[in-house]
Protein backbone atom coordinates (compact mmCIF):
# COMPACT_ATOMS: atom_id res chain seq x y z
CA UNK A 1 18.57 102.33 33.82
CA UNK A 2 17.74 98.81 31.97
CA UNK A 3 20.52 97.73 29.71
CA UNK A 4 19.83 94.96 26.82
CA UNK A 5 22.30 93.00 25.12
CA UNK A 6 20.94 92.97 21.49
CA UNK A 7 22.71 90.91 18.88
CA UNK A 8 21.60 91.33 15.04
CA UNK A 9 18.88 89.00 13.45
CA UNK A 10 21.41 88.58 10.80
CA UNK A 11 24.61 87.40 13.19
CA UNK A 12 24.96 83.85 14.18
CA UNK A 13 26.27 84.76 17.58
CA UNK A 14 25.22 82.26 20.11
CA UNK A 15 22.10 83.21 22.46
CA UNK A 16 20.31 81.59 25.08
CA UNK A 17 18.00 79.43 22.89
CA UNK A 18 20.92 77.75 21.14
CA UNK A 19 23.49 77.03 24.85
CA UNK A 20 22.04 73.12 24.67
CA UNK A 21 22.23 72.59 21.08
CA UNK A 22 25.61 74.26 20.96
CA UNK A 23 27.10 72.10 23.96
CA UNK A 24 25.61 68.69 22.51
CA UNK A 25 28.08 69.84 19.81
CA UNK A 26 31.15 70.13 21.20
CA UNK A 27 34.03 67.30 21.61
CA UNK A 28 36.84 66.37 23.05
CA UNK A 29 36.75 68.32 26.32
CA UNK A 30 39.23 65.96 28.55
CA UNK A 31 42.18 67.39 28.81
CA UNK A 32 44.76 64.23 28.70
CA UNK A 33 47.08 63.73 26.16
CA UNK A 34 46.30 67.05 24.58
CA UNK A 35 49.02 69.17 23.05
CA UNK A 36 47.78 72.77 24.03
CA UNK A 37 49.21 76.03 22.09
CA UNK A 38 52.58 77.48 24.26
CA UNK A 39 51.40 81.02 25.89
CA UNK A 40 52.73 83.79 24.03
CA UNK A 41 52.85 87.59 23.15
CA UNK A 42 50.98 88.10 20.01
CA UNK A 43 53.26 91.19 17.76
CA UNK A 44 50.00 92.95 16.09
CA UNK A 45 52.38 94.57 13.61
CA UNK A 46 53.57 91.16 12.53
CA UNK A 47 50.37 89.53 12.73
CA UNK A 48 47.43 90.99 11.80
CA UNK A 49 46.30 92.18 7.75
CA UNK A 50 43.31 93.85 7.64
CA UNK A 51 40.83 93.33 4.73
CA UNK A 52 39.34 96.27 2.74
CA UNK A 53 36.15 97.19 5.25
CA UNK A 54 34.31 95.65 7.96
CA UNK A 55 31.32 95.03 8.19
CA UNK A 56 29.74 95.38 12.12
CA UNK A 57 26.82 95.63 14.00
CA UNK A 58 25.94 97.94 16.97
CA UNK A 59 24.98 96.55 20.41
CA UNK A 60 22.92 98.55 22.47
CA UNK A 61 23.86 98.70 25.86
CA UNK A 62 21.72 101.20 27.15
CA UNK A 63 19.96 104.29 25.74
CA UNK A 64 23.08 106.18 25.85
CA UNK A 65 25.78 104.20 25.49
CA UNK A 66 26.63 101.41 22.39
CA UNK A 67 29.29 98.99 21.41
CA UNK A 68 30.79 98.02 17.67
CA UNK A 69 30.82 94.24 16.87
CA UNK A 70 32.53 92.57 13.75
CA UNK A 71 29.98 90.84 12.06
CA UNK A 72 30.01 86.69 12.23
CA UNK A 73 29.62 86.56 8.43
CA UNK A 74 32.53 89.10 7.81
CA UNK A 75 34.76 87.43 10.05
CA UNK A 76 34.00 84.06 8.24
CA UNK A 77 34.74 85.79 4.90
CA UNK A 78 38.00 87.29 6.20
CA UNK A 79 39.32 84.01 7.67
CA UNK A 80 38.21 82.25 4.68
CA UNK A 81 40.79 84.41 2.20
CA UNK A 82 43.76 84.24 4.78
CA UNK A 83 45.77 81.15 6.14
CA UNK A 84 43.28 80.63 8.88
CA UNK A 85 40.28 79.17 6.82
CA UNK A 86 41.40 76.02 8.98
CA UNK A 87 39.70 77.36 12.10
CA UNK A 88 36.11 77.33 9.84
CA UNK A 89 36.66 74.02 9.16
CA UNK A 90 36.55 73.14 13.10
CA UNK A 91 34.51 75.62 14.01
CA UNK A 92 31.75 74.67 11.61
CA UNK A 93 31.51 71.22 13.67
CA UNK A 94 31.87 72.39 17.15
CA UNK A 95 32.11 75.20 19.38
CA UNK A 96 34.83 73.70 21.29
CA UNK A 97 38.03 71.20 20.28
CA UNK A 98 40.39 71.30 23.66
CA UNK A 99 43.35 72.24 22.26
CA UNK A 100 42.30 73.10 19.18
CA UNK A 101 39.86 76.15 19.12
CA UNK A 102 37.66 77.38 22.37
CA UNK A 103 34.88 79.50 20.81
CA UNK A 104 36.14 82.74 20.32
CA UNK A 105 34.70 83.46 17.04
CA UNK A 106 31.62 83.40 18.86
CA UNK A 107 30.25 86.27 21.34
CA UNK A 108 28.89 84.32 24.20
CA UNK A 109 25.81 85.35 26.13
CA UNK A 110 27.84 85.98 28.95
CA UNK A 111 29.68 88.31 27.40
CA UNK A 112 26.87 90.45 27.67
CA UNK A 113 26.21 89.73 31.13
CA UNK A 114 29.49 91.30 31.83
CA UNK A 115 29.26 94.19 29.67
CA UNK A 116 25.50 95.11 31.33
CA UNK A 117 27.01 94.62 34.83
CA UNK A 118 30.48 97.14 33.65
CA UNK A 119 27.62 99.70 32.60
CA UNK A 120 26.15 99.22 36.15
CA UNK A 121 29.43 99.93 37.93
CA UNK A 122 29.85 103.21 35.98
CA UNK A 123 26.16 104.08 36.69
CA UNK A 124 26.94 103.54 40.02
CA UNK A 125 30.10 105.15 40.34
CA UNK A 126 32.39 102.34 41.52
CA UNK A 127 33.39 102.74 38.41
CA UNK A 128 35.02 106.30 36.64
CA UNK A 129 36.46 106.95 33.59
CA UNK A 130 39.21 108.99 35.52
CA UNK A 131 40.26 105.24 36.20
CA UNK A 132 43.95 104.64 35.51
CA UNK A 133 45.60 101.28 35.69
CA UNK A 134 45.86 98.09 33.94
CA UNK A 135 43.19 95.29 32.93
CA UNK A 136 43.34 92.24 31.19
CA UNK A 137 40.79 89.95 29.64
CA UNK A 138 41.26 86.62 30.05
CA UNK A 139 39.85 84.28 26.97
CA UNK A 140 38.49 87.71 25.18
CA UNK A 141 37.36 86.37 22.19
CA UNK A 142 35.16 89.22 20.81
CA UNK A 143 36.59 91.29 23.62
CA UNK A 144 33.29 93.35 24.30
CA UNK A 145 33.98 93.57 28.24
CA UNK A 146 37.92 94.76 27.31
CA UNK A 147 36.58 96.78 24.96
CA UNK A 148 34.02 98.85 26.76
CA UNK A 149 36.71 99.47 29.42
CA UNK A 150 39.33 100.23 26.74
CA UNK A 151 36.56 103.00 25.28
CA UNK A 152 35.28 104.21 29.07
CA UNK A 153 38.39 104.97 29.97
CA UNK A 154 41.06 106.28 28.79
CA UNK A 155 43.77 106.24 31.02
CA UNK A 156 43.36 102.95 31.68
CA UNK A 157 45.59 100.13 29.47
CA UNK A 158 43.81 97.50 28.48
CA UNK A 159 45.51 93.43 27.84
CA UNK A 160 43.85 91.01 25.93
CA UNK A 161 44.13 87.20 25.80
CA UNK A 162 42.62 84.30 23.47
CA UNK A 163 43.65 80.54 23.02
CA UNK A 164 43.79 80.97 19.12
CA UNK A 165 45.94 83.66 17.97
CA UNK A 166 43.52 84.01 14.91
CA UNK A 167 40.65 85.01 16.98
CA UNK A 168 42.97 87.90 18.31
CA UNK A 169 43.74 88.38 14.86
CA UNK A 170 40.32 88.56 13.04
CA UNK A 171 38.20 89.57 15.70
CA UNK A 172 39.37 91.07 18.87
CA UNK A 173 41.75 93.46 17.40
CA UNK A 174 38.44 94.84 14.30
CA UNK A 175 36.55 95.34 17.62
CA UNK A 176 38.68 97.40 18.90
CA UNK A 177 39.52 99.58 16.04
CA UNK A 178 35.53 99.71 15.55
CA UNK A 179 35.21 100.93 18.86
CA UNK A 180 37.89 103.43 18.96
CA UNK A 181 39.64 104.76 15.07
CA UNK A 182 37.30 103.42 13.06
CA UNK A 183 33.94 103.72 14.66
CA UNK A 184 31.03 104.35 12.72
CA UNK A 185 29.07 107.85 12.86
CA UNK A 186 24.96 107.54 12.86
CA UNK A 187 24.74 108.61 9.49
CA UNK A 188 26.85 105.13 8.60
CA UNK A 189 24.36 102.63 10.34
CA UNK A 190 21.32 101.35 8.63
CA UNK A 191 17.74 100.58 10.31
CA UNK A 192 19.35 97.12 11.03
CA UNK A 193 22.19 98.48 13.27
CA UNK A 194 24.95 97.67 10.90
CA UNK A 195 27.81 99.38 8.89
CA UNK A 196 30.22 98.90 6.50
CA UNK A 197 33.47 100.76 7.42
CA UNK A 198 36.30 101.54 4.95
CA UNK A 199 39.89 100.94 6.42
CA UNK A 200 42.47 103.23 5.82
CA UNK A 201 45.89 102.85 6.47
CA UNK A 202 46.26 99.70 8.55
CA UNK A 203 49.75 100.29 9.93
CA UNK A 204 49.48 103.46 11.08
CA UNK A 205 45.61 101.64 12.60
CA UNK A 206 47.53 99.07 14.29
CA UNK A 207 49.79 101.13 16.09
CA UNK A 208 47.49 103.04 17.95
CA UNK A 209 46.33 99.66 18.75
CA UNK A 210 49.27 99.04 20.28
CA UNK A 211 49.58 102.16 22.68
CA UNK A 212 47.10 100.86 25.05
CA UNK A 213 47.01 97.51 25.01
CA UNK A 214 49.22 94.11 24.52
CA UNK A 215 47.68 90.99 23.42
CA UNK A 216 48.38 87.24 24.07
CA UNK A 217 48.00 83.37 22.70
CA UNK A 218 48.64 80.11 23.88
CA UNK A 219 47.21 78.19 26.76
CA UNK A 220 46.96 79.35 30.32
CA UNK A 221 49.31 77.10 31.38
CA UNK A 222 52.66 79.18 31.62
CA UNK A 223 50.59 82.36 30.91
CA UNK A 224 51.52 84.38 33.24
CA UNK A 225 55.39 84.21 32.71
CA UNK A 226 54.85 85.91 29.26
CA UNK A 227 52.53 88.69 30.87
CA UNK A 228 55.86 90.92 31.80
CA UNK A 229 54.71 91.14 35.68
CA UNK A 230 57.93 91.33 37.61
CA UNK A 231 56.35 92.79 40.67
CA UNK A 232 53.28 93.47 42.17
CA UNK A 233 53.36 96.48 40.56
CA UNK A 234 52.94 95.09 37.31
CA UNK A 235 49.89 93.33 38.26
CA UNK A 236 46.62 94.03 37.24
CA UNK A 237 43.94 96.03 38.98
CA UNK A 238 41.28 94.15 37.30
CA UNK A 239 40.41 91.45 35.56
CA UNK A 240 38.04 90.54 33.16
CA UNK A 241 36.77 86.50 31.87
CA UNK A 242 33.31 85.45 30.55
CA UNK A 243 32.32 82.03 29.54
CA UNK A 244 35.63 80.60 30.58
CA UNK A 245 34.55 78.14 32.99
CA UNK A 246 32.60 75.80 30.98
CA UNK A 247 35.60 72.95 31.13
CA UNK A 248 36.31 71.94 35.05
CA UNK A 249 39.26 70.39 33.99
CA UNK A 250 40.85 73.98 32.54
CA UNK A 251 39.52 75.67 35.60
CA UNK A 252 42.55 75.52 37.69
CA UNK A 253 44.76 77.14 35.14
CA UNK A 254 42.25 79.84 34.90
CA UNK A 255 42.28 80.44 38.09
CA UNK A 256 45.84 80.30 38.92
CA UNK A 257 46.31 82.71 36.14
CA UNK A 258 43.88 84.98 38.25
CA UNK A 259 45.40 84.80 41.61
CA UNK A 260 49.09 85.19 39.89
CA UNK A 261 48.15 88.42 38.06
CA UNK A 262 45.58 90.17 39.77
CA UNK A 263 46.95 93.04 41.96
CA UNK A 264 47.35 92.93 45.91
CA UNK A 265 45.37 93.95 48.00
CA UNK A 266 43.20 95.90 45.64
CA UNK A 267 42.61 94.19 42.59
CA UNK A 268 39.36 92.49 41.43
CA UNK A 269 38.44 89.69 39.07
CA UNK A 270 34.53 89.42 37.30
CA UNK A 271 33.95 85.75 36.17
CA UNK A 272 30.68 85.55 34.47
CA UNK A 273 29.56 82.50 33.27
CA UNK A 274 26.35 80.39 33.01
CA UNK A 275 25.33 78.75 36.20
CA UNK A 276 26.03 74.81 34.80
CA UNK A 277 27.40 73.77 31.24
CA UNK A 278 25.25 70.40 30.79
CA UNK A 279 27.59 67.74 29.05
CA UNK A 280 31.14 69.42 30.21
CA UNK A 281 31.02 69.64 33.88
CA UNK A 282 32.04 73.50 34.54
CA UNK A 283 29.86 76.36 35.82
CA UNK A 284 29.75 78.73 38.79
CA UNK A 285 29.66 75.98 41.83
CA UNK A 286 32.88 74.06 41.08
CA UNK A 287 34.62 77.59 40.18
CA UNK A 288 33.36 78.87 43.84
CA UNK A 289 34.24 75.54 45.31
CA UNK A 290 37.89 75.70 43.98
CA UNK A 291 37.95 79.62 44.83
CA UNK A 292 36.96 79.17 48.32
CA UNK A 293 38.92 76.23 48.83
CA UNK A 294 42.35 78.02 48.21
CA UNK A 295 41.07 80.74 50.20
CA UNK A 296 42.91 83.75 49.54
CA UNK A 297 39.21 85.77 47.69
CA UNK A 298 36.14 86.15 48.65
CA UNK A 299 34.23 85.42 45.78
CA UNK A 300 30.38 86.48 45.60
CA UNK A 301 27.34 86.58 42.81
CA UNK A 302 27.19 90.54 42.14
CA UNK A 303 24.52 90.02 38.84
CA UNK A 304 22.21 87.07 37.58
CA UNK A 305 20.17 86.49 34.67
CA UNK A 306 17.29 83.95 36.23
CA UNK A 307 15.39 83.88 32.70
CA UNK A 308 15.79 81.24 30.31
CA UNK A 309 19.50 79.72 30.91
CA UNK A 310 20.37 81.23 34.11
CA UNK A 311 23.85 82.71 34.22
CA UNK A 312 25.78 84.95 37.01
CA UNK A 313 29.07 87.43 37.33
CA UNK A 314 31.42 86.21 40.29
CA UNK A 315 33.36 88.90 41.50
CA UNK A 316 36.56 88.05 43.42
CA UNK A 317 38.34 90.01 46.03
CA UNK A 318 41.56 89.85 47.95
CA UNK A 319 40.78 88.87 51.68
């Protein structure tokens, strides 16, 4: 089965084409000096106000099986009429301000790259969706891989976790709903894959949000105290990152946030990321270097994309 990662003409997600315009944009990636956002639980019910509808697009994933996106535009709109309109003001200059905002309004190519390679586990088998557990995704963002696990299967609970506390706010938490209470019949989606969706009764929305998964800000710096995991137990069984290695500076704190949380012996970790970020020093040889050099996973390519920018998923295993 091929599976395509299709992103509307009309959304100014960020695709291959754009990767070295986008990264001769962004500034300030050393991390000295920088005061980063304190790790925290984000409290949906506290948080979060939906708007009226969203408008989304449909991804195509394969011929059977789609995911819901929040449109770029509506997200922009949404932020724009709450306190957050700050984050369009940085965002509209760069893609990344350490400290400040890491990208998440964005979805990332290898987001997709993740999501294609989830669909090939299922297809597979590796993967069921008589899976139970827990799984967190690390730097979500748009959440798509989360998501798609979150809609697969459902026993499983599924964690989410972005720098900016708005992202999880006015995007990861409408993709969710758009995949699961509120997503759109046939009948709603025009010839351009997108639909507007009416939103009923948000509390009563964000609660069911709430019975599968937990969501947190902040820095990964002191993340994993605030993830609730008081024994191995607690950990997670997988876990889920893409485009989260771009910065070689943050790449220890990412990773530690991996080994701390990821269950023993069975859990497993998919990194996907493009091969080298020109400009900010990360990609998929200094994450292996540091990965091997710790030694406790064995970390291996398990999917590449070789056209255009070429990009990979790491998967990580206990030894």
């Amino acid at each position: 089965m091929t599976f395509r990662f299709n992103f509307s003409t009309d959304d100014q997600d960020v695709s291959d084409n754009d990767v070295e315009v986008v990264q001769g944009q962004q500034t300030n990636t050393k991390e000295e000096n920088v005061d980063f956002i304190p790790a925290r639980e984000f409290v949906v019910n506290e948080s979060v106000t939906l708007p009226p509808t969203f408008i989304c697009n449909r991804i195509t994933l394969s011929h059977s099986v789609s995911i819901f996106k929040r449109h770029l535009s509506d997200i922009k709109l949404h932020l724009a009429q709450s306190n957050a309109d700050h984050l369009l003001d940085v965002s509209a200059d760069s893609d990344l301000v350490i400290g400040v905002y890491e990208g998440g309004l964005k979805t990332w190519e290898s987001a997709g790259d993740l999501l294609e390679y989830l669909g090939l586990l299922f297809e597979r088998g590796e993967f069921n969706v008589e899976m139970s557990g827990k799984c967190l995704e690390l730097g979500c963002g748009s959440s798509l891989p989360g998501v798609y696990m979150l809609v697969r299967c459902p026993l499983i609970r599924v964690d989410f976790q972005d720098y900016n506390e708005q992202v999880i706010g006015h995007v990861t938490i409408p993709n969710i709903l758009l995949n699961t209470a509120l997503a759109p019949s046939d009948n709603d989606i025009d010839k351009n894959n997108t639909a507007e969706v009416d939103i009923p009764d948000s509390s009563n929305l964000l609660e069911k949000v709430t019975e599968r998964s937990k969501f947190f800000s902040g820095d990964w710096s002191g993340l994993k105290d605030v993830l609730d995991m008081k024994s191995n137990s607690d950990k997670y069984d997988i876990i889920l990152t893409s485009e989260t290695i771009y910065n070689i500076s943050s790449m220890p704190k990412l990773y530690n946030v991996i080994k701390e949380s990821l269950k023993r012996p069975t859990g497993i970790a998919y990194v996907a990321a493009k091969t080298m970020y020109f400009g900010v020093g990360g990609g998929v040889l200094p994450f292996k270097q540091l990965v091997e050099a710790d030694g406790i996973f064995n970390i291996e390519v398990v999917f590449n994309v070789t056209h255009d920018v070429k990009r990979e998923v790491l998967e990580l295993r206990y030894k």
